[in-house]
PDB file of N, CA and C in Angstrom:
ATOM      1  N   UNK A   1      63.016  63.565  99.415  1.00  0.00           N
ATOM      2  CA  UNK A   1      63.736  63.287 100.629  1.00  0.00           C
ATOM      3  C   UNK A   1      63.592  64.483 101.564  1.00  0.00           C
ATOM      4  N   UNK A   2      62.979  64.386 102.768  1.00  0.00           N
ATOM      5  CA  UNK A   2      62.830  65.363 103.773  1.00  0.00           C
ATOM      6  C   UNK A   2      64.555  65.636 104.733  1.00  0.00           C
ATOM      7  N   UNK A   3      64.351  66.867 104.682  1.00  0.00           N
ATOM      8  CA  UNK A   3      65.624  67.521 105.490  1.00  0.00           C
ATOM      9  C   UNK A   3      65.385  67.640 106.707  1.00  0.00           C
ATOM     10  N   UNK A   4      66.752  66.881 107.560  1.00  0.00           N
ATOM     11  CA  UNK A   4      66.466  67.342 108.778  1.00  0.00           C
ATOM     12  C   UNK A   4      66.564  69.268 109.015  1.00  0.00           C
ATOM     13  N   UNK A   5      66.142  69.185 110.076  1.00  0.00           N
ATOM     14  CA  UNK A   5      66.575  71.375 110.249  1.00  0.00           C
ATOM     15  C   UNK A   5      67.156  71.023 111.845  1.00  0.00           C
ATOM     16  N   UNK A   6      68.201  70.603 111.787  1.00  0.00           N
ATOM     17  CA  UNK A   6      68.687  70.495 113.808  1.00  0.00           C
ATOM     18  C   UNK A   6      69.845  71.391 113.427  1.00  0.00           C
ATOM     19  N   UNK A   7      70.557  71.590 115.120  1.00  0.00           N
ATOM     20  CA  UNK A   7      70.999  72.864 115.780  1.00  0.00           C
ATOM     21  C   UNK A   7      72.357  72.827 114.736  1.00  0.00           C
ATOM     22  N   UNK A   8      72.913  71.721 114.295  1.00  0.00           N
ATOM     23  CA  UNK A   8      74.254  71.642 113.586  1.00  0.00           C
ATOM     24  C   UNK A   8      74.145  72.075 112.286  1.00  0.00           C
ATOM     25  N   UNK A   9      72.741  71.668 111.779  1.00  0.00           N
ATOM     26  CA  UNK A   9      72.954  72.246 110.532  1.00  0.00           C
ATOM     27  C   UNK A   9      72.314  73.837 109.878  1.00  0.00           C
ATOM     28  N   UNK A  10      71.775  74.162 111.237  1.00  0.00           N
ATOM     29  CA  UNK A  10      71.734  75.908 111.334  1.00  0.00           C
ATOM     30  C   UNK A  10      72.885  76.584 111.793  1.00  0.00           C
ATOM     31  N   UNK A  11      73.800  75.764 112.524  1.00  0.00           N
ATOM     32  CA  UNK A  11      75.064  76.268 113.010  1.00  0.00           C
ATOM     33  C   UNK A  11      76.114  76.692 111.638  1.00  0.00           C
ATOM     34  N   UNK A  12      75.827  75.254 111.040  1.00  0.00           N
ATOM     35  CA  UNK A  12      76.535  75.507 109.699  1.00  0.00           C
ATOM     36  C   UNK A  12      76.021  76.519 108.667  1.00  0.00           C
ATOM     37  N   UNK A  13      74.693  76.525 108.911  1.00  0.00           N
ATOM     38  CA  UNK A  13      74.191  77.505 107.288  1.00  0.00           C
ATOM     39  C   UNK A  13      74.329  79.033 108.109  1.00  0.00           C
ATOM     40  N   UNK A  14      75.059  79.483 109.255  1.00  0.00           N
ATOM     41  CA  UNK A  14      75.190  80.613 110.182  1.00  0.00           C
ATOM     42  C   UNK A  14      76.356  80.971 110.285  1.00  0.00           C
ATOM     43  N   UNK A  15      77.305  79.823 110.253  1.00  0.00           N
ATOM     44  CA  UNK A  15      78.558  80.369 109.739  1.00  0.00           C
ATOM     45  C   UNK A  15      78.863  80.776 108.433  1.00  0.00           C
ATOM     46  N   UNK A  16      78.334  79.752 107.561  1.00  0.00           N
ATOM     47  CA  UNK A  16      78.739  79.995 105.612  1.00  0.00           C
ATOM     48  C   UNK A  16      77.909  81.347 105.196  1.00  0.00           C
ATOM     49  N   UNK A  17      77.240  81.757 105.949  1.00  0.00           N
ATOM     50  CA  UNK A  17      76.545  82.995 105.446  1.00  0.00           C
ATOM     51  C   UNK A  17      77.301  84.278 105.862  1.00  0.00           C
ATOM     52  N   UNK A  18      78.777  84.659 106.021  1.00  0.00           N
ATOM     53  CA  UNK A  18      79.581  85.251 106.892  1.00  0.00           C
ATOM     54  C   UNK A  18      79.456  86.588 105.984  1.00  0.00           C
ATOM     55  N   UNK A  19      79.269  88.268 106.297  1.00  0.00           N
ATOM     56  CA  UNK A  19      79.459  88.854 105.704  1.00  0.00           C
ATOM     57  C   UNK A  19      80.946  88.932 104.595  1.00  0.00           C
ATOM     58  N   UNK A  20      80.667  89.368 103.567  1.00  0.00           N
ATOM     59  CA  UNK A  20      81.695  89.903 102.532  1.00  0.00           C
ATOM     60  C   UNK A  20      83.278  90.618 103.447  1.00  0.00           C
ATOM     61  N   UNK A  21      84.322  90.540 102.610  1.00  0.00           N
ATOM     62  CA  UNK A  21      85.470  91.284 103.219  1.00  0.00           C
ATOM     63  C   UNK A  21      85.139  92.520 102.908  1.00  0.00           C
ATOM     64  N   UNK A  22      84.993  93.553 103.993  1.00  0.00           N
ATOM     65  CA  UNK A  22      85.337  94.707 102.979  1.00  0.00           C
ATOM     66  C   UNK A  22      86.407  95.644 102.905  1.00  0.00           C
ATOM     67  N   UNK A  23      86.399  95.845 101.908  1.00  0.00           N
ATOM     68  CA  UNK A  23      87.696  97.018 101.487  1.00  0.00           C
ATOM     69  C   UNK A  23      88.577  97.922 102.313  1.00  0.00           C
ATOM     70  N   UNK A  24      89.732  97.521 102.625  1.00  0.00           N
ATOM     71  CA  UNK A  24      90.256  98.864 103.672  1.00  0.00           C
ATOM     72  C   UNK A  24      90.523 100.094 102.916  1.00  0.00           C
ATOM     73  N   UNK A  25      90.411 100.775 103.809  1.00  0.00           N
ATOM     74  CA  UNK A  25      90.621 102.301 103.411  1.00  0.00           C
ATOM     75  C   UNK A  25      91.959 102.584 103.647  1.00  0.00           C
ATOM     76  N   UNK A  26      92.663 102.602 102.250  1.00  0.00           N
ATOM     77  CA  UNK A  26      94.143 102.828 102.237  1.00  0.00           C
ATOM     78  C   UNK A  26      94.477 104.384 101.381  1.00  0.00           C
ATOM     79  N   UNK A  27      95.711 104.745 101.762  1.00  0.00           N
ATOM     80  CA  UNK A  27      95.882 105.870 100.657  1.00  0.00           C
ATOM     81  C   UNK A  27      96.263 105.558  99.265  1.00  0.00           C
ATOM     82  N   UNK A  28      96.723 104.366  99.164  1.00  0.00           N
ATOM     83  CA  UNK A  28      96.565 103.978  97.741  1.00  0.00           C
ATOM     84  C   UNK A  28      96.194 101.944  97.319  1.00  0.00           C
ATOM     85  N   UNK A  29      94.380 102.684  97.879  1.00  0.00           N
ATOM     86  CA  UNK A  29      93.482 101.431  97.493  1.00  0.00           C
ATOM     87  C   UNK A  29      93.321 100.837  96.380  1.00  0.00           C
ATOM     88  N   UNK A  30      94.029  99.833  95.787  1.00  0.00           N
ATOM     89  CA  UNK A  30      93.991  99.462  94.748  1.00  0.00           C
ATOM     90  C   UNK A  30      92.976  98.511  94.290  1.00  0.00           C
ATOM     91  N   UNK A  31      91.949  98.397  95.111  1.00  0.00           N
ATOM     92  CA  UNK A  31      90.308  97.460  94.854  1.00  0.00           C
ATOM     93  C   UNK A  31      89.705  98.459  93.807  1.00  0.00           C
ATOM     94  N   UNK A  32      89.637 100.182  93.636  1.00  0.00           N
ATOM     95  CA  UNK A  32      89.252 100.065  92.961  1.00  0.00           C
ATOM     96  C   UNK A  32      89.849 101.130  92.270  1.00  0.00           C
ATOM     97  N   UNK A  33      89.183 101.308  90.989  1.00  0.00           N
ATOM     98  CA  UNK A  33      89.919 102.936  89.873  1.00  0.00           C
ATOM     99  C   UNK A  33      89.316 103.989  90.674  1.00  0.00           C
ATOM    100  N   UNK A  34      90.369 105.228  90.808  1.00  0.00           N
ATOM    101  CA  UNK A  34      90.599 106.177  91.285  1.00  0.00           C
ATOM    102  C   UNK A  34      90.453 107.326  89.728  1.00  0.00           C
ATOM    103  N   UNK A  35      89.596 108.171  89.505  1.00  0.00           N
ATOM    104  CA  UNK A  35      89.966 108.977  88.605  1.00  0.00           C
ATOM    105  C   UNK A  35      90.153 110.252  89.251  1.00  0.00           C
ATOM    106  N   UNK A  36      91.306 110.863  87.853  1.00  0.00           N
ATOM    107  CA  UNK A  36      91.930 112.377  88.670  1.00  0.00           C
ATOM    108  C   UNK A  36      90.526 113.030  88.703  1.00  0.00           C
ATOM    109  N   UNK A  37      90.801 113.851  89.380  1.00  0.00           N
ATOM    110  CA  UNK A  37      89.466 115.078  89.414  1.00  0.00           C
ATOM    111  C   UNK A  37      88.946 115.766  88.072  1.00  0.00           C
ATOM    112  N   UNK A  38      90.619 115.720  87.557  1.00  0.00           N
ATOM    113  CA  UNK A  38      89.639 116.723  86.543  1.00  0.00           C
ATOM    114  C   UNK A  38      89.700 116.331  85.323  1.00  0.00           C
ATOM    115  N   UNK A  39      89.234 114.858  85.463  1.00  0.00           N
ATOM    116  CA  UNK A  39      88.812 113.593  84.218  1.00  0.00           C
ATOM    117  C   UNK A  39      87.193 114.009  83.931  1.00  0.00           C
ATOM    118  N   UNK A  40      87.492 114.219  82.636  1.00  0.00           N
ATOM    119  CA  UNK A  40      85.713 114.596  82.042  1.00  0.00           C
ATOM    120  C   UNK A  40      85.344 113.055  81.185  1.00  0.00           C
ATOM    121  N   UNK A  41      84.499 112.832  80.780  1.00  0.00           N
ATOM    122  CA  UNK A  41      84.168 111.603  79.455  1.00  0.00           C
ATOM    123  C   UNK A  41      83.132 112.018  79.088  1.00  0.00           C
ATOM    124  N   UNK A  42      82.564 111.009  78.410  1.00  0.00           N
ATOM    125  CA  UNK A  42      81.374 110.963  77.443  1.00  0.00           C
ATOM    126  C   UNK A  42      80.054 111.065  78.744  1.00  0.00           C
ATOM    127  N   UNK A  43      80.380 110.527  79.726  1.00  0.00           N
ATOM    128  CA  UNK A  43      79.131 109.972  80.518  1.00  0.00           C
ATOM    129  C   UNK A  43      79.206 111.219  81.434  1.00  0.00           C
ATOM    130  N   UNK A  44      80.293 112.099  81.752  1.00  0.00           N
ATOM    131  CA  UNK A  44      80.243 113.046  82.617  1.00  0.00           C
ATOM    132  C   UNK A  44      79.381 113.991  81.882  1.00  0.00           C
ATOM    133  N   UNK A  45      79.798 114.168  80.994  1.00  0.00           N
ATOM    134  CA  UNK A  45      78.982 115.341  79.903  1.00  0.00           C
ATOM    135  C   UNK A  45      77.300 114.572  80.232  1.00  0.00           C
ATOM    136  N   UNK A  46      77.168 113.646  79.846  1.00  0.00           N
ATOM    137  CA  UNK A  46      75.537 113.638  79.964  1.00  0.00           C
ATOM    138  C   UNK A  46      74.964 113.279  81.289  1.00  0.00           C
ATOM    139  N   UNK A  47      75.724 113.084  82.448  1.00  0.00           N
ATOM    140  CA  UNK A  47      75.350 113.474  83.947  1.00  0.00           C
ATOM    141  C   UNK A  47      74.660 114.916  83.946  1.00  0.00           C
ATOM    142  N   UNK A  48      75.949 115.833  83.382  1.00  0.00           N
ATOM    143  CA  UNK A  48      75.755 116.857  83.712  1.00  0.00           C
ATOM    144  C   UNK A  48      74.975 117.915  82.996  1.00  0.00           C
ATOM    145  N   UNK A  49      74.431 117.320  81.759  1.00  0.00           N
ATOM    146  CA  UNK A  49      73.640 117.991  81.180  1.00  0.00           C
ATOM    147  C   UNK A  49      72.283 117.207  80.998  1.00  0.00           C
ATOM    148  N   UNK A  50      72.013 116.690  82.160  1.00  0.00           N
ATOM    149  CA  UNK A  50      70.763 116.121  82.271  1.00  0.00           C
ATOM    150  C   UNK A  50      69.916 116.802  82.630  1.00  0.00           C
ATOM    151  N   UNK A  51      68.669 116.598  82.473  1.00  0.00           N
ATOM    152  CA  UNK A  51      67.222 117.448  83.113  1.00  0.00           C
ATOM    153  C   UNK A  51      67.292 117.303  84.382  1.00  0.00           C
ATOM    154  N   UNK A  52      66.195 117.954  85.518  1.00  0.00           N
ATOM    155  CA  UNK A  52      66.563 118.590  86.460  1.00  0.00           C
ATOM    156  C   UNK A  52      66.552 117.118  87.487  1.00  0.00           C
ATOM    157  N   UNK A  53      64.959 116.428  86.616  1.00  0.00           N
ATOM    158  CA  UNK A  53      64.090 115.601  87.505  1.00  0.00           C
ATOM    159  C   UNK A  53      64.710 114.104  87.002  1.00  0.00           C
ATOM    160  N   UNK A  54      65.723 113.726  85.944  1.00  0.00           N
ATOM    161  CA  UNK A  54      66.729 112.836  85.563  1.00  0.00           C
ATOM    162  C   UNK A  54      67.529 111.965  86.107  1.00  0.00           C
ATOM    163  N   UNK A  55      67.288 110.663  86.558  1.00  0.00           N
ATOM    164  CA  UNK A  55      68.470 109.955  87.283  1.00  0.00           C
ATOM    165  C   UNK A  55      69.727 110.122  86.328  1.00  0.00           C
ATOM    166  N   UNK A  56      70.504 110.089  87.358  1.00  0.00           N
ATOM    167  CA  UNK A  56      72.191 109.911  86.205  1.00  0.00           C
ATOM    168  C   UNK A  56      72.344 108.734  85.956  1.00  0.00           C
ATOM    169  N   UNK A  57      71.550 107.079  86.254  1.00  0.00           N
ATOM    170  CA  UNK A  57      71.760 106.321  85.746  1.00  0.00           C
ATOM    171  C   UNK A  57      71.138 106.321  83.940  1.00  0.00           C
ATOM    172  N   UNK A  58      69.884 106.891  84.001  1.00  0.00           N
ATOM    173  CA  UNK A  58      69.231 107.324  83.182  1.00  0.00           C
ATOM    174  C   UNK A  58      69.815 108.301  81.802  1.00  0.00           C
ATOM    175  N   UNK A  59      70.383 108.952  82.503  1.00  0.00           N
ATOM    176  CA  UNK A  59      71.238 110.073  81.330  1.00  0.00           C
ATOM    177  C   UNK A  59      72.390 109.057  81.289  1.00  0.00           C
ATOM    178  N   UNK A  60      73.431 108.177  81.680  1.00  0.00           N
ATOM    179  CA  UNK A  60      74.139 107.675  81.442  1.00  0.00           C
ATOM    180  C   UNK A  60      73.606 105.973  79.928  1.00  0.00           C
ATOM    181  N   UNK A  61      72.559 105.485  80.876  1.00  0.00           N
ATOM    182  CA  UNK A  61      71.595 105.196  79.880  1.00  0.00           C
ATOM    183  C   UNK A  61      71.624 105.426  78.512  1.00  0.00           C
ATOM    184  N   UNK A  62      71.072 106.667  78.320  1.00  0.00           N
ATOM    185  CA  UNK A  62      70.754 107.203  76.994  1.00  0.00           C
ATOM    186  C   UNK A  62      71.958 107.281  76.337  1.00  0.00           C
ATOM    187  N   UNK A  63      72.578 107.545  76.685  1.00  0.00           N
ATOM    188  CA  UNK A  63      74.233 108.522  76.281  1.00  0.00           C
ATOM    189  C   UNK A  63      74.823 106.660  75.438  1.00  0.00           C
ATOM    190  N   UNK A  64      74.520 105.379  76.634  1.00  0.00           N
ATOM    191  CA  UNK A  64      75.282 104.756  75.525  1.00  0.00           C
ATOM    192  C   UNK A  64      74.576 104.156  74.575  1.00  0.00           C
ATOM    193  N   UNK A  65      73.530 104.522  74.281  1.00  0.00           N
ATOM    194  CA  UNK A  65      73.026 104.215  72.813  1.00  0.00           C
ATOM    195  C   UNK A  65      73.632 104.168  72.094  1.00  0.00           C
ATOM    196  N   UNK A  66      74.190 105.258  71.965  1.00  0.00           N
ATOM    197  CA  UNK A  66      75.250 106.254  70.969  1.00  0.00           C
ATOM    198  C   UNK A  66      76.015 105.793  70.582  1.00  0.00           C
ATOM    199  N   UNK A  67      76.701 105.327  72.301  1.00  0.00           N
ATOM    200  CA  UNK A  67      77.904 105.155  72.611  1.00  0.00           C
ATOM    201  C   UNK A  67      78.782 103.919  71.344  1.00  0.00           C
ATOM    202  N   UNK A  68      79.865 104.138  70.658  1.00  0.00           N
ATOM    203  CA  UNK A  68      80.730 103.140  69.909  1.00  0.00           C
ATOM    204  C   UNK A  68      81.905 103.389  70.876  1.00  0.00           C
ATOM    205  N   UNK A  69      82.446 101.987  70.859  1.00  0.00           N
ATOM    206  CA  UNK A  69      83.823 101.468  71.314  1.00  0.00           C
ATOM    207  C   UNK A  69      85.233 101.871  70.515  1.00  0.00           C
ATOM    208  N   UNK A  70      85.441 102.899  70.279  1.00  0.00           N
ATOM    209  CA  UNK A  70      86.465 103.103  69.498  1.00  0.00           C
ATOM    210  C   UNK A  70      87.659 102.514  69.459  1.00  0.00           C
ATOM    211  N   UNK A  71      88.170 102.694  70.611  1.00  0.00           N
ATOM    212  CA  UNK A  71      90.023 102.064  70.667  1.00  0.00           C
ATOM    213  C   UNK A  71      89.884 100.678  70.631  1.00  0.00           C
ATOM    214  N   UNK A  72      89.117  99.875  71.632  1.00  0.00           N
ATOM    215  CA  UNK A  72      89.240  98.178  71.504  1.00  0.00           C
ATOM    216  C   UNK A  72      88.349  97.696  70.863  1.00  0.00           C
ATOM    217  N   UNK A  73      88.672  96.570  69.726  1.00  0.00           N
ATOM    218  CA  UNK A  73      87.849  95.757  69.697  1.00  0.00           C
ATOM    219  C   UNK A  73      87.760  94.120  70.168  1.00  0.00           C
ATOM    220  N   UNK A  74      89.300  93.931  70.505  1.00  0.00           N
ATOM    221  CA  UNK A  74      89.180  92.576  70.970  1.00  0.00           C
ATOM    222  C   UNK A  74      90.800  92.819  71.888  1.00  0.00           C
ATOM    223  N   UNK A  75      90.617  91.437  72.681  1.00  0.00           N
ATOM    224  CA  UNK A  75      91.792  91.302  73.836  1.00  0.00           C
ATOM    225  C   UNK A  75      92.957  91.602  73.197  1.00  0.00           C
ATOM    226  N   UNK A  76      93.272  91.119  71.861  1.00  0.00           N
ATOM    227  CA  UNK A  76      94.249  90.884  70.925  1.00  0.00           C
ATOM    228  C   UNK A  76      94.972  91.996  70.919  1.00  0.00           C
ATOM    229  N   UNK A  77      93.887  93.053  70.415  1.00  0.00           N
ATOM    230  CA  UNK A  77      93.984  94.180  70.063  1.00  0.00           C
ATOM    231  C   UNK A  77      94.289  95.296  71.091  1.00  0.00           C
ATOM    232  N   UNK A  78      94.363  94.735  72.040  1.00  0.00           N
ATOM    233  CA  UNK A  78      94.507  95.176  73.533  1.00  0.00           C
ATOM    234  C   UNK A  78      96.183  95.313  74.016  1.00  0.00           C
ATOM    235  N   UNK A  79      96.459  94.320  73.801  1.00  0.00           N
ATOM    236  CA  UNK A  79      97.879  93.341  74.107  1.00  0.00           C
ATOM    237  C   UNK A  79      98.839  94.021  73.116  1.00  0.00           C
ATOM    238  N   UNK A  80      98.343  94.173  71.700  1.00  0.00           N
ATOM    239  CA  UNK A  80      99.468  94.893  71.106  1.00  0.00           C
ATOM    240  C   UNK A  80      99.426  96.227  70.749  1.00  0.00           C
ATOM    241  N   UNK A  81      98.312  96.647  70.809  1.00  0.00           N
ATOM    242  CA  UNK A  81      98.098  98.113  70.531  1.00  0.00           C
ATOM    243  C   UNK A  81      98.758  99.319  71.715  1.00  0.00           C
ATOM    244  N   UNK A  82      98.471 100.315  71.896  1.00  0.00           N
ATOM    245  CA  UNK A  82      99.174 101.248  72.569  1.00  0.00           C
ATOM    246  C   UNK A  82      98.771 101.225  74.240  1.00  0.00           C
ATOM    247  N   UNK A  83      97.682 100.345  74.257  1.00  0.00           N
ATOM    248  CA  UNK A  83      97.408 100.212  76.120  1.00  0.00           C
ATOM    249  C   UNK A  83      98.489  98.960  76.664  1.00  0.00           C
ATOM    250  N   UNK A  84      98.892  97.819  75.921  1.00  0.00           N
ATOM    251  CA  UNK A  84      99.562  97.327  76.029  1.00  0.00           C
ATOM    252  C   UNK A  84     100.142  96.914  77.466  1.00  0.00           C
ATOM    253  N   UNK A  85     101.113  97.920  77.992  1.00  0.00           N
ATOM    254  CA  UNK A  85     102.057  98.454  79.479  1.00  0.00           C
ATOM    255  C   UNK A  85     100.585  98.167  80.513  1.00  0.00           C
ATOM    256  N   UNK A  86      99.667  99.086  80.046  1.00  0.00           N
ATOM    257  CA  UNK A  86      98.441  99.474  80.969  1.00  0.00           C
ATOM    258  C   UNK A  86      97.658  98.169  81.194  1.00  0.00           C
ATOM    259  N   UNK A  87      97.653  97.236  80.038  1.00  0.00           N
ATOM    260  CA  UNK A  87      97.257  96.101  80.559  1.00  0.00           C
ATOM    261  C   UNK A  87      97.927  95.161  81.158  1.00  0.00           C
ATOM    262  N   UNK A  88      99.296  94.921  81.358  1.00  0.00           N
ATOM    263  CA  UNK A  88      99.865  94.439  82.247  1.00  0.00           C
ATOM    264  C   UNK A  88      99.882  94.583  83.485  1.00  0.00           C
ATOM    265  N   UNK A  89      99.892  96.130  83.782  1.00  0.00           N
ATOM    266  CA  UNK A  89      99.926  96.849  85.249  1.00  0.00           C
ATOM    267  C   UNK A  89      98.492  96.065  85.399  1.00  0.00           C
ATOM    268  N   UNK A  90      97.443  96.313  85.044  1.00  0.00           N
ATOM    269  CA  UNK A  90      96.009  95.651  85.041  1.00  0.00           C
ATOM    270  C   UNK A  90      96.032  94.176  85.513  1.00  0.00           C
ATOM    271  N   UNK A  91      96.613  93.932  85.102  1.00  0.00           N
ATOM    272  CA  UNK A  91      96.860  92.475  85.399  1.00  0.00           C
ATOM    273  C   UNK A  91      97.469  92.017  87.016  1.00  0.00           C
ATOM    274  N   UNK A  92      98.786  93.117  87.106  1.00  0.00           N
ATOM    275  CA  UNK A  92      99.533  93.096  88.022  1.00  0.00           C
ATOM    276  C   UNK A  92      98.427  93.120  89.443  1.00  0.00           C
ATOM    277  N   UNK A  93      97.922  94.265  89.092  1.00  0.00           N
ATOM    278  CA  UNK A  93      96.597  95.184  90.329  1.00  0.00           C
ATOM    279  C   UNK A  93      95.810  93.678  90.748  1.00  0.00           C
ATOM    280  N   UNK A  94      95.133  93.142  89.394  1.00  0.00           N
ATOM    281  CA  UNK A  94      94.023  92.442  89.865  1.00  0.00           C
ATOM    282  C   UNK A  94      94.803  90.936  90.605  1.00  0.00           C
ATOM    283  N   UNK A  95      96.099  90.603  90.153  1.00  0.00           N
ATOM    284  CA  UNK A  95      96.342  89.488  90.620  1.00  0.00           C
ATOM    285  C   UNK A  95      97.193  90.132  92.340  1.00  0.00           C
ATOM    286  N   UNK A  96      96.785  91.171  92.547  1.00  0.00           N
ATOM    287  CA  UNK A  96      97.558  91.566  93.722  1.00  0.00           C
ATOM    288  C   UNK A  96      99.335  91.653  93.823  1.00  0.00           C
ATOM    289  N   UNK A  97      99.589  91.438  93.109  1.00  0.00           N
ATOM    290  CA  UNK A  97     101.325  91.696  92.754  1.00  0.00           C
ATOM    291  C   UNK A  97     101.841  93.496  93.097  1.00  0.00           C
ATOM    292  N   UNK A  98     102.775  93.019  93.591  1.00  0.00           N
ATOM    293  CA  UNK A  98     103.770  94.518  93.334  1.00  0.00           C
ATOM    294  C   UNK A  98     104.288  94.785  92.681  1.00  0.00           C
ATOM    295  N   UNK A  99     103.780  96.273  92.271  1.00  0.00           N
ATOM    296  CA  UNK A  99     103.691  96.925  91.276  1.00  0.00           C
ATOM    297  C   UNK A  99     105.267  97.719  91.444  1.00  0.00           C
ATOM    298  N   UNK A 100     105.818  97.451  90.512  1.00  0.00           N
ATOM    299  CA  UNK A 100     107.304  98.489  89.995  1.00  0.00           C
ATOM    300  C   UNK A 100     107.056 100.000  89.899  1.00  0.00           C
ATOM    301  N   UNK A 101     108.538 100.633  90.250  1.00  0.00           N
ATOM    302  CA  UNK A 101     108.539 101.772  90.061  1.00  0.00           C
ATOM    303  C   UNK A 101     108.315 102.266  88.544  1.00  0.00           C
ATOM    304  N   UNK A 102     108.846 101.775  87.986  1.00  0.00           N
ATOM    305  CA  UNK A 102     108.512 101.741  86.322  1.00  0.00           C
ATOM    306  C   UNK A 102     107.008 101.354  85.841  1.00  0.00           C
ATOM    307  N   UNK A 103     106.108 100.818  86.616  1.00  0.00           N
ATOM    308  CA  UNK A 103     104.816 100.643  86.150  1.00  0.00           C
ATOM    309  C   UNK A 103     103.986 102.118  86.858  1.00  0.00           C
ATOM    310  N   UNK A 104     104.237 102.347  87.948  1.00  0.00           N
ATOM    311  CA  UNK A 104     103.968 103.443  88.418  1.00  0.00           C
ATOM    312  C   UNK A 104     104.285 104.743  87.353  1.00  0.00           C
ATOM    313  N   UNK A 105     105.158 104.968  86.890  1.00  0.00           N
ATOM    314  CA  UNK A 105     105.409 106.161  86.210  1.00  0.00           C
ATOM    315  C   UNK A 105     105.025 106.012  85.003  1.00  0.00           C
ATOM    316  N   UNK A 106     104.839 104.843  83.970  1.00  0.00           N
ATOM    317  CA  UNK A 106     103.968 104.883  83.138  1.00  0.00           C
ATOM    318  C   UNK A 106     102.547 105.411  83.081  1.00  0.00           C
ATOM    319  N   UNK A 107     101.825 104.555  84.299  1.00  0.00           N
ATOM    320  CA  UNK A 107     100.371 104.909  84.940  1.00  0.00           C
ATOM    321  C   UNK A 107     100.595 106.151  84.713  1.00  0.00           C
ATOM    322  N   UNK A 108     101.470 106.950  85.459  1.00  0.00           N
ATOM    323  CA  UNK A 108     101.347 108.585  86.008  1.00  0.00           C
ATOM    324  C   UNK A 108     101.687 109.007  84.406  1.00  0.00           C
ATOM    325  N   UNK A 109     102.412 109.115  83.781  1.00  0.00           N
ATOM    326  CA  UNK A 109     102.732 109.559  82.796  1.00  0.00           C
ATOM    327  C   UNK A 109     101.097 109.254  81.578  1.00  0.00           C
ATOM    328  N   UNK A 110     100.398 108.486  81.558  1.00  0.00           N
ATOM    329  CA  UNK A 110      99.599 108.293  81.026  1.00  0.00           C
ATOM    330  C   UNK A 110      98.235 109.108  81.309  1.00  0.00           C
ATOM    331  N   UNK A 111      98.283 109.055  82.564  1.00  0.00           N
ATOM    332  CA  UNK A 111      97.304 109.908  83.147  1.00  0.00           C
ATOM    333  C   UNK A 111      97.321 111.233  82.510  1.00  0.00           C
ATOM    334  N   UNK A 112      98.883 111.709  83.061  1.00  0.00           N
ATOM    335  CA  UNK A 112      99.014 113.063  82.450  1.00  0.00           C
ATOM    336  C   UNK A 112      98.681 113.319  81.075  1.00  0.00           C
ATOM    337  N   UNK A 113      99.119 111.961  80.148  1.00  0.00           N
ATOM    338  CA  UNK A 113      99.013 112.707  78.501  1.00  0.00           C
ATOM    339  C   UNK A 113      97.561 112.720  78.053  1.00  0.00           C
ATOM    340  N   UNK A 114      96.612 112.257  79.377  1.00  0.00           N
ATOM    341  CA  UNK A 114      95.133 111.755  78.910  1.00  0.00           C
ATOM    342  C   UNK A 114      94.350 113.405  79.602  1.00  0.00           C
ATOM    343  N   UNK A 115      94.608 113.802  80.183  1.00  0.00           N
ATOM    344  CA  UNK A 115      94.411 115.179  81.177  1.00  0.00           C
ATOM    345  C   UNK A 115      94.698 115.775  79.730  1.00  0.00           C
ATOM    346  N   UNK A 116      95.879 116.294  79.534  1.00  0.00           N
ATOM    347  CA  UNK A 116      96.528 117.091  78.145  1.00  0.00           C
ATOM    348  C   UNK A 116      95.505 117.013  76.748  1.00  0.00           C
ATOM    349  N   UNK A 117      95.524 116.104  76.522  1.00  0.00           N
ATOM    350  CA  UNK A 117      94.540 115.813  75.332  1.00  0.00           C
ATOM    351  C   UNK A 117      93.056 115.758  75.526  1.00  0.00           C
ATOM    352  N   UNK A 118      92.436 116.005  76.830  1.00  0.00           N
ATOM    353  CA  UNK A 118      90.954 116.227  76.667  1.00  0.00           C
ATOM    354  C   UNK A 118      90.983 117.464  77.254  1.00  0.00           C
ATOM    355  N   UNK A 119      91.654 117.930  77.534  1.00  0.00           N
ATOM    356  CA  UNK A 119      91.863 119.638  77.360  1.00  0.00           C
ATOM    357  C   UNK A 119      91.149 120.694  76.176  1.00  0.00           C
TER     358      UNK A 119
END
């Protein structure tokens, strides 16, 4: 079956092609994770100890060969284990809900004990 191509139905495939929303720039943008500054991991270490001429996708790459999943292994395990709070707030973020003062100070309090321990 041959398609027509007239002015209405370029009008239409000109509107539906509308750029993406993008993201406002807020002081507390919640589209995406924010890490503190002086959050190290597994993948920072092999950014930064990559060769000279090395993409960091590349050293990140390699690094998860390695890489095992320690804390989760399934949603389950998610829900009752110690992230628990953190996956709710998670939940809260992605479904756009407002977030409690009490979910806030968990977050913050978590942050902090995660700073402390990779110390």
């Amino acid at each position: 079956m041959k398609s027509k191509n007239d002015a209405s139905q370029t009008l239409f495939r000109f509107v539906s092609l509308r750029n993406p929303q993008l993201t406002e720039i807020k002081r507390r943008n919640l589209g995406f994770i924010h890490r503190p500054s002086g959050a190290k991991g597994l993948f920072d270490e092999a950014v930064s100890a990559r060769l000279a001429k090395t993409l960091k996708l590349n050293a990140m790459s390699s690094k998860i060969r390695y890489f095992d999943a320690e804390a989760i292994k399934s949603e389950k395990e998610l829900e009752t284990g110690s992230f628990s709070q953190l996956l709710i707030i998670g939940r809260k973020i992605s479904k756009q809900e407002k977030l409690e003062d009490i979910d806030w100070s968990l977050t913050k309090e978590y942050y902090k004990s995660l700073m402390i321990n990779k110390s």
